[in-house]
N, C-alpha and C. Protein backbone atom coordinates (compact mmCIF):
# COMPACT_ATOMS: atom_id res chain seq x y z
N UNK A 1 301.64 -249.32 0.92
CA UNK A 1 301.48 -250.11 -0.26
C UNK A 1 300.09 -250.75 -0.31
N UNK A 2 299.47 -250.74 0.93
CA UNK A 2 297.97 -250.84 1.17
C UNK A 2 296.81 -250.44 0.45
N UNK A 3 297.30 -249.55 0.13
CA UNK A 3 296.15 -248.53 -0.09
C UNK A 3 296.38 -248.06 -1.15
N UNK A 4 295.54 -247.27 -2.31
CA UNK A 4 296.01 -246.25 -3.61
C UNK A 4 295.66 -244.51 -3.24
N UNK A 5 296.38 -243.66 -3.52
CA UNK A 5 296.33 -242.57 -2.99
C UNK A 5 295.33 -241.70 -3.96
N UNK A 6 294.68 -240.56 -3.84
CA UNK A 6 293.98 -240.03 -4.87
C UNK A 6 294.59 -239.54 -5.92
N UNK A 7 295.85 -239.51 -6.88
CA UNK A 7 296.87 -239.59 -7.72
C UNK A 7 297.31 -240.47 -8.44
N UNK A 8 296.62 -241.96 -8.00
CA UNK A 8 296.52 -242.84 -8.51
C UNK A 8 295.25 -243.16 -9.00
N UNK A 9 294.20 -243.09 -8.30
CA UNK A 9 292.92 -243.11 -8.73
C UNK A 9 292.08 -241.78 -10.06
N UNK A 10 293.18 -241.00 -10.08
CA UNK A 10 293.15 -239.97 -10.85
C UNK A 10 293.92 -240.48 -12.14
N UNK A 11 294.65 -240.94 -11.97
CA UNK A 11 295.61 -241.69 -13.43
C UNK A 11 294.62 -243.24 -14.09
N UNK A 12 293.74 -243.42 -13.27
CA UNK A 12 293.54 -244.65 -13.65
C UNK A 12 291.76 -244.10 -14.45
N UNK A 13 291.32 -243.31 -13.76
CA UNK A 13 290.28 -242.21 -14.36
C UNK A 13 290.50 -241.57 -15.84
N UNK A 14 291.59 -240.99 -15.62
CA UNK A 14 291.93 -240.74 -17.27
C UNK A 14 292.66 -241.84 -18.12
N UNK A 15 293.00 -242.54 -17.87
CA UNK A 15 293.14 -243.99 -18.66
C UNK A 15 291.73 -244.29 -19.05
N UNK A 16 291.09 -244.80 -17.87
CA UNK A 16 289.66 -244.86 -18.41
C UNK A 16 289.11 -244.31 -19.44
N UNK A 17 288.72 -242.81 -19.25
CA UNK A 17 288.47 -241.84 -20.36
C UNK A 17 289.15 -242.20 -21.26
N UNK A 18 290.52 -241.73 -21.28
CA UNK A 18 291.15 -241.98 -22.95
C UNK A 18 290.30 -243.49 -23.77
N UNK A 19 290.54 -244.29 -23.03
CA UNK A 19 290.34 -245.96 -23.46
C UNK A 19 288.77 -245.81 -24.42
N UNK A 20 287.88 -245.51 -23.31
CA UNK A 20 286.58 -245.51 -23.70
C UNK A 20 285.68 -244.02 -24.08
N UNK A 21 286.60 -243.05 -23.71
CA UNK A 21 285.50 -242.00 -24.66
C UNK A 21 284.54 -241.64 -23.51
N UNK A 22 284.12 -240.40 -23.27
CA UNK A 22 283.14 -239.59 -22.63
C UNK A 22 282.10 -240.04 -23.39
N UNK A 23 281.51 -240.21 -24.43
CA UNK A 23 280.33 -240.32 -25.17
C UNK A 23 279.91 -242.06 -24.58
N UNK A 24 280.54 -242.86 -24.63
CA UNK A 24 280.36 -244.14 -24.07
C UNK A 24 280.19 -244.46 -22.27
N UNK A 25 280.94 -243.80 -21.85
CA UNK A 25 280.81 -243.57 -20.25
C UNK A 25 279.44 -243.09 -19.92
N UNK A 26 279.18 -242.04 -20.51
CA UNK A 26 278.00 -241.30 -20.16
C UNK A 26 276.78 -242.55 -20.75
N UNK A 27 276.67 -243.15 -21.91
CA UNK A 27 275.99 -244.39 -22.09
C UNK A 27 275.97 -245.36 -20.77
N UNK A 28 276.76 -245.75 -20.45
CA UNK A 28 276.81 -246.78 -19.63
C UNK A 28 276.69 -246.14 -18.10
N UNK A 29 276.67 -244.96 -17.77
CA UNK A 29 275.97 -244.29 -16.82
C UNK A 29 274.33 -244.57 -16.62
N UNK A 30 273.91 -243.91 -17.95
CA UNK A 30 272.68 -243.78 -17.92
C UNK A 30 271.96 -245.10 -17.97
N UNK A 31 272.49 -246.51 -18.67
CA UNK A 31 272.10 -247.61 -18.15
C UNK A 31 272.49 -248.28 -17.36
N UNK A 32 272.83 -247.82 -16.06
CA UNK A 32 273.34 -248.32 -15.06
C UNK A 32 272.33 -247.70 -14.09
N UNK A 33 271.61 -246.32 -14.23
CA UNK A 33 271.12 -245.55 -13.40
C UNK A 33 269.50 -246.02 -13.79
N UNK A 34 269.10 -246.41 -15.12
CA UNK A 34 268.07 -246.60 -15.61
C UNK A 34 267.84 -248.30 -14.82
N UNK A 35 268.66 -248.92 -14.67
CA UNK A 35 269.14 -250.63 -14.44
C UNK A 35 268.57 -250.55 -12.45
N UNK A 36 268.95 -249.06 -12.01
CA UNK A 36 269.16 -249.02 -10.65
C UNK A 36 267.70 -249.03 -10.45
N UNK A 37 267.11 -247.88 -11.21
CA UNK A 37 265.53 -247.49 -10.68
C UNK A 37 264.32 -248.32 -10.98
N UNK A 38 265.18 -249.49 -12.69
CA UNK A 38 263.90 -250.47 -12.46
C UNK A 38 263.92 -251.44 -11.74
N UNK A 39 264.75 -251.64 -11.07
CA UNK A 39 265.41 -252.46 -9.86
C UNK A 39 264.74 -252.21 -8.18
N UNK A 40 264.66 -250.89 -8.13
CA UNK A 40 264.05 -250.26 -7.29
C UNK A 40 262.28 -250.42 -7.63
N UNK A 41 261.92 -249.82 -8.62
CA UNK A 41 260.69 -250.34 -8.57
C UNK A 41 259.78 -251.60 -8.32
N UNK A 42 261.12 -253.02 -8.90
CA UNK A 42 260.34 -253.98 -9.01
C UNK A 42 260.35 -254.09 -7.04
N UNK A 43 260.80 -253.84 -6.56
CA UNK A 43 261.47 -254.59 -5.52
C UNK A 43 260.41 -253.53 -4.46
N UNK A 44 259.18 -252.41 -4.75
CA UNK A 44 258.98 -251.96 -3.89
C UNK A 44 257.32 -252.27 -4.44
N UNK A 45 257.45 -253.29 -6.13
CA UNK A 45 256.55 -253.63 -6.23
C UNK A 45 256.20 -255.41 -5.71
N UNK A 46 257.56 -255.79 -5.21
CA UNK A 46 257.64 -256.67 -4.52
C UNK A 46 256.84 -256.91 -3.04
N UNK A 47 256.98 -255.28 -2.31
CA UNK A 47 256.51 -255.43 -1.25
C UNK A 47 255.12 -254.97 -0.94
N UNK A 48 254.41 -255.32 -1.57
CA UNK A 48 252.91 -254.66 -1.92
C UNK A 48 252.15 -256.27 -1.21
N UNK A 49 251.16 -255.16 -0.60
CA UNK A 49 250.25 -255.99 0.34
C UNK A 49 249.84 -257.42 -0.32
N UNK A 50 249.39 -259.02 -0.09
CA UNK A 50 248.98 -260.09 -0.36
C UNK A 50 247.93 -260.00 -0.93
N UNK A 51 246.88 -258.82 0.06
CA UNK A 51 245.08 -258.62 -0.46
C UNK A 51 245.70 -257.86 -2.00
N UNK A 52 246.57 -257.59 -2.33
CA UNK A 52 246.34 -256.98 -3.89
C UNK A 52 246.97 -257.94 -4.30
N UNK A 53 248.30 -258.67 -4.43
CA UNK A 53 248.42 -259.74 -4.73
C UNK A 53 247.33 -260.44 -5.38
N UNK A 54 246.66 -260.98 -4.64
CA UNK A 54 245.18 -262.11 -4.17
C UNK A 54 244.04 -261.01 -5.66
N UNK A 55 244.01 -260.28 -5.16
CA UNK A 55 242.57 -259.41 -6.52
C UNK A 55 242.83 -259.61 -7.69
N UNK A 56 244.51 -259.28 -7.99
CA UNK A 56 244.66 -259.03 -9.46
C UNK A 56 244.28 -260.46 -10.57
N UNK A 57 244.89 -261.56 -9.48
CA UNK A 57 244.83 -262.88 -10.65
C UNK A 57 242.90 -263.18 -10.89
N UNK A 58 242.26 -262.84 -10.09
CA UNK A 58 240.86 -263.40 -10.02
C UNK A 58 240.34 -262.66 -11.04
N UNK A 59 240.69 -261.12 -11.09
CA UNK A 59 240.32 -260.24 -12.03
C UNK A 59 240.24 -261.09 -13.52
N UNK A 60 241.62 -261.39 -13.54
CA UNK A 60 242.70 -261.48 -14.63
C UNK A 60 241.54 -262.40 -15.40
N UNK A 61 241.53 -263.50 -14.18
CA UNK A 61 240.95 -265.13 -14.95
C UNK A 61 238.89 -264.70 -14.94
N UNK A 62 238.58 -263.33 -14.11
CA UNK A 62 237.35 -263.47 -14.68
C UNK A 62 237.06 -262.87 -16.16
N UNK A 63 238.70 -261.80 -16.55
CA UNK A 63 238.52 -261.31 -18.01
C UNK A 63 238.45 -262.69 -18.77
N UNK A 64 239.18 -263.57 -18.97
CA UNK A 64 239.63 -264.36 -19.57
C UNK A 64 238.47 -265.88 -19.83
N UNK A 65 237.61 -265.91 -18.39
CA UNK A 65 236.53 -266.45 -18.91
C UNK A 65 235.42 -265.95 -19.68
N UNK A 66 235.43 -264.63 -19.51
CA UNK A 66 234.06 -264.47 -20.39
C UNK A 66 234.73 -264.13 -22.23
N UNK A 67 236.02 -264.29 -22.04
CA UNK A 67 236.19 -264.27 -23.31
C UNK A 67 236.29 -265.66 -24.04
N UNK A 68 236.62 -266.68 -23.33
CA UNK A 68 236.32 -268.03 -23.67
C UNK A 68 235.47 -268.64 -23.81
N UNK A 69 233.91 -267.99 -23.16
CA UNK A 69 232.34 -268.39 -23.27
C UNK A 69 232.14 -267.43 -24.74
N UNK A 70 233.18 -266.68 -25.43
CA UNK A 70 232.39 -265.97 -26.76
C UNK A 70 232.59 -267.30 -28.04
N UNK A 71 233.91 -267.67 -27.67
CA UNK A 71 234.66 -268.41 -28.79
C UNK A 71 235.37 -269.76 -28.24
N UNK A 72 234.41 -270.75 -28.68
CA UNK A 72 235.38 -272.12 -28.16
C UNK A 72 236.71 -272.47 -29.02
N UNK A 73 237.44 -273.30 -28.52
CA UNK A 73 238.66 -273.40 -29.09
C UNK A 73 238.81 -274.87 -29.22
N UNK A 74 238.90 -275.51 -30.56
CA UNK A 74 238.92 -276.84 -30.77
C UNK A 74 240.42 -277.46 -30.76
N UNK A 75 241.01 -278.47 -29.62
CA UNK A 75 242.03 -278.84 -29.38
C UNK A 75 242.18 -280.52 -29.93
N UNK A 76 242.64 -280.57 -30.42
CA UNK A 76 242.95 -282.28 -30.41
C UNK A 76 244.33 -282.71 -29.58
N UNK A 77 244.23 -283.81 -28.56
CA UNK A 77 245.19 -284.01 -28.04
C UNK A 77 245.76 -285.45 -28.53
N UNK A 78 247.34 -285.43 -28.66
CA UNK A 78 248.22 -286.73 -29.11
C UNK A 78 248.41 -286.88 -28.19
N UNK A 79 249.01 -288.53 -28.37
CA UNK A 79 249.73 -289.21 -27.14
C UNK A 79 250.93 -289.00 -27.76
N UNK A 80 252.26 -288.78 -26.59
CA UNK A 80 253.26 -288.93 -26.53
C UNK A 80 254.21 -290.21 -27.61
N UNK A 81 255.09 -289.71 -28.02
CA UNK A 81 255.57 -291.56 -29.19
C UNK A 81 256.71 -291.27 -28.11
């Protein structure tokens, strides 16, 4: 009574199917498999060396100053009410 035998797991498979349709299964396959690999990517873009880490932001902020020396940006600041 432990356990379910493969006769049961086979009845509960085509319940499935009937319920939801082959056309929907196969949907939710493919974003489950699509869900897996960008999952995988972030996580192997996770483990990427510190020295690249460390380059990209300096890059980033030297694009970003010379585009701020073309065009100043006039801010007025409020105080808080």
């Amino acid at each position: 009574m432990g356990s379910f035998s493969i006769w049961h797991w086979l009845i509960v498979l085509l319940i499935v199917v009937l319920v939801f349709g082959t056309k929907k299964l196969k949907g939710i396959g493919g974003d489950l498999g699509g869900a897996v690999k960008g999952f995988k990517d972030g996580m192997k873009d996770g483990a990427a060396s510190p020295d690249d880490k460390a380059a990209a932001p300096a890059q980033q902020v030297a694009a970003t100053a010379t585009s701020a020396d073309k065009a100043p940006i006039d801010v007025e600041a409020k105080p808080k009410s």
